[in-house]
C-alpha atoms as a PDB file:
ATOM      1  CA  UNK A   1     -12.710  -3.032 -45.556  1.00  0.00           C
ATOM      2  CA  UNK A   2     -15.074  -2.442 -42.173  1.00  0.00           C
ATOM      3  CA  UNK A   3     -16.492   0.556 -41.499  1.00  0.00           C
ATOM      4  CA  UNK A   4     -16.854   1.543 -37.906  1.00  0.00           C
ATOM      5  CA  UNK A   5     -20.481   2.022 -37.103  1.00  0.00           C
ATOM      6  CA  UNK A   6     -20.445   2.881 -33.374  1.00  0.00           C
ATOM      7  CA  UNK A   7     -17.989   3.745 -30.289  1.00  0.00           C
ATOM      8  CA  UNK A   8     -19.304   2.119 -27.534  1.00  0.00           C
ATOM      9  CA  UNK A   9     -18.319   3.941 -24.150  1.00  0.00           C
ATOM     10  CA  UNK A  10     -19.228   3.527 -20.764  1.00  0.00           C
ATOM     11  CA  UNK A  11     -16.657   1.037 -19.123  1.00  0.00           C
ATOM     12  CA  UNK A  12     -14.276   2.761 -16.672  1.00  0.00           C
ATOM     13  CA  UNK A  13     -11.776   0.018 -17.158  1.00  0.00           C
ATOM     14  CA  UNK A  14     -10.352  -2.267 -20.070  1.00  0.00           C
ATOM     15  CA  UNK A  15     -13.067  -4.547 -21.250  1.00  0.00           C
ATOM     16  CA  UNK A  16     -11.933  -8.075 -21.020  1.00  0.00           C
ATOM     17  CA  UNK A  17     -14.813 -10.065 -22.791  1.00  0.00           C
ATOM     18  CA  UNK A  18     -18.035  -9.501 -25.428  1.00  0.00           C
ATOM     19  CA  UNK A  19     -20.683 -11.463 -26.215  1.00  0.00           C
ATOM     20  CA  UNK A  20     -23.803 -10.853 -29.349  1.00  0.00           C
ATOM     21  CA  UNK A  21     -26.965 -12.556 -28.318  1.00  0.00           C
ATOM     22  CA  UNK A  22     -27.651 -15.165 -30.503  1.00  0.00           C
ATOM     23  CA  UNK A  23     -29.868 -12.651 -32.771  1.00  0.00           C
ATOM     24  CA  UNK A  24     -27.111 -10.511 -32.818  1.00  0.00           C
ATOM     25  CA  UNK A  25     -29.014  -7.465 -32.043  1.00  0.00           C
ATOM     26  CA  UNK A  26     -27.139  -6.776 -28.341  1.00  0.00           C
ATOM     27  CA  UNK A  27     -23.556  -7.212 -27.273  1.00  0.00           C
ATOM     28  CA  UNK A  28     -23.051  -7.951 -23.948  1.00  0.00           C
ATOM     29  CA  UNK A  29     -19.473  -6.152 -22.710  1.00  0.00           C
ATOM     30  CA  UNK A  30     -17.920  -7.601 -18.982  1.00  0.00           C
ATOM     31  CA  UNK A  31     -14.645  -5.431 -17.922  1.00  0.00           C
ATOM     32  CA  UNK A  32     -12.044  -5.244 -15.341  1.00  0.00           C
ATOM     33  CA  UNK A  33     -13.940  -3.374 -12.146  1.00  0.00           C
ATOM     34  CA  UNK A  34     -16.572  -5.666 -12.273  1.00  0.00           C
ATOM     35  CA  UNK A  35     -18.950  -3.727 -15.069  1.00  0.00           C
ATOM     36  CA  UNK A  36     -21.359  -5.261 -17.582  1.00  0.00           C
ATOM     37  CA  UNK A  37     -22.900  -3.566 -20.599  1.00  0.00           C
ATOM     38  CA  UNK A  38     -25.932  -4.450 -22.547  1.00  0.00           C
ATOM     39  CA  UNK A  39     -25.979  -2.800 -26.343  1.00  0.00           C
ATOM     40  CA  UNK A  40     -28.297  -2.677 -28.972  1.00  0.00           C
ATOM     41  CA  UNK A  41     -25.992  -3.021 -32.116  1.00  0.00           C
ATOM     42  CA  UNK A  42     -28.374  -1.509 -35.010  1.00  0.00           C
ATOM     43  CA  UNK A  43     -28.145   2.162 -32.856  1.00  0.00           C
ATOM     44  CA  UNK A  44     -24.923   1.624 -30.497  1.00  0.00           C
ATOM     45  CA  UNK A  45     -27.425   2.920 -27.147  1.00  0.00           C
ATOM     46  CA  UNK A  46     -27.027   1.401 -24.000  1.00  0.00           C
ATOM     47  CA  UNK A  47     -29.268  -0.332 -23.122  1.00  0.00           C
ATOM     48  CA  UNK A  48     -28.510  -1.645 -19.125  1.00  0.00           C
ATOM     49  CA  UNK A  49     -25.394  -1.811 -17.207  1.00  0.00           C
ATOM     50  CA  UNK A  50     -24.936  -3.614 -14.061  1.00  0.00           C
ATOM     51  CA  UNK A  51     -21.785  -3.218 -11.589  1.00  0.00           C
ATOM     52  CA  UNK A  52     -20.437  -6.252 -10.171  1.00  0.00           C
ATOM     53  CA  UNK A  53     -18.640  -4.332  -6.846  1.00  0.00           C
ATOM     54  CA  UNK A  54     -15.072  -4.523  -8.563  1.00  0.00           C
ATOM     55  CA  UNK A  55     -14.965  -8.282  -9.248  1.00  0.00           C
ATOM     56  CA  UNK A  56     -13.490  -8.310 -12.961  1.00  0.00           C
ATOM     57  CA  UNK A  57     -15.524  -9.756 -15.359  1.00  0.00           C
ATOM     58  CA  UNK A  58     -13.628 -12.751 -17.447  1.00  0.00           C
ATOM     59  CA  UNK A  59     -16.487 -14.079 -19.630  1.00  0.00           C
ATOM     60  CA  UNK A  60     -20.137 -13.392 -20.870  1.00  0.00           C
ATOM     61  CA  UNK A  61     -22.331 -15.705 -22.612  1.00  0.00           C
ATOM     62  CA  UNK A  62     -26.066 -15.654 -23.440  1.00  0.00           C
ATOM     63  CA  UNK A  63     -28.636 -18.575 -23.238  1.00  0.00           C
ATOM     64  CA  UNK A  64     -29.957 -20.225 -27.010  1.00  0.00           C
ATOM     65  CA  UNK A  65     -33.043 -17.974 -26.948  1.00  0.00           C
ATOM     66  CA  UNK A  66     -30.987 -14.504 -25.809  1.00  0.00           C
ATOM     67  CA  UNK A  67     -33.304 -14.092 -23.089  1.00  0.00           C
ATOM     68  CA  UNK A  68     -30.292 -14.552 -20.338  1.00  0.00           C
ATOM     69  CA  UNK A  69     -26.795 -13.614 -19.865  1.00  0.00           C
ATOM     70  CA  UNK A  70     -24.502 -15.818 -17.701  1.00  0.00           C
ATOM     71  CA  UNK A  71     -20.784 -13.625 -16.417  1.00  0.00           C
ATOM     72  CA  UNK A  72     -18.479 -15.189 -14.272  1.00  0.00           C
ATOM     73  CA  UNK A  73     -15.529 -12.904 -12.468  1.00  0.00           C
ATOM     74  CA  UNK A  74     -12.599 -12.923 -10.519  1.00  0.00           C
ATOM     75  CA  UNK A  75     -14.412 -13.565  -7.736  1.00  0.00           C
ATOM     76  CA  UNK A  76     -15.716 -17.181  -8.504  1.00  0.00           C
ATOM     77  CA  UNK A  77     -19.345 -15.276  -9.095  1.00  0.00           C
ATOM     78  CA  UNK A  78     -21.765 -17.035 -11.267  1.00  0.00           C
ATOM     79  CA  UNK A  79     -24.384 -14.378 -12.368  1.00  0.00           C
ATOM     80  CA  UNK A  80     -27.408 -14.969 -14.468  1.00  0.00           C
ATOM     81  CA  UNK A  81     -29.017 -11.883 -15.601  1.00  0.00           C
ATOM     82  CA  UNK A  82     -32.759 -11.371 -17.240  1.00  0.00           C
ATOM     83  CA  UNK A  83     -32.228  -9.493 -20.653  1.00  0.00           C
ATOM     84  CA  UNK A  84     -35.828  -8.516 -21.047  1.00  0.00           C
ATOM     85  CA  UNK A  85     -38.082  -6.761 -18.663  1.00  0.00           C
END
């Protein structure tokens, strides 16, 4: 059986769809309201969150390299995000 290694909270509404980079050392989160979560999954800390003005968020995915995440909501927005500074 699992053991549960970290809560991750900071969405104000359900999430709808996750993501792990292709390293799978960060989870993107997308929710209803429009918000999407990076994590890093060794610690569970957040590491950037970005508001998408209340369009939900249906579906995350990251580029081969993890270097970009792709969401697309509600709204018919295409977003492609940087993942590293």
């Amino acid at each position: 059986m699992g053991v549960c290694l970290h809560t991750l909270r900071n969405h104000t509404k359900k999430v709808y769809t996750i993501a792990f980079s292709p390293d799978g050392r960060l989870l993107a989160s997308g929710s209803l309201g429009g918000q999407l979560n990076i994590w890093s999954v060794p610690n569970g800390k957040l590491l950037k969150t970005y508001n998408q003005g209340g369009a939900d968020i249906f579906e995350v995915a990251w580029n081969a390299n993890g270097t970009r995440l792709a969401a697309t909501s509600v709204s018919y927005t295409h977003l492609t995000l940087p993942t590293k500074a």
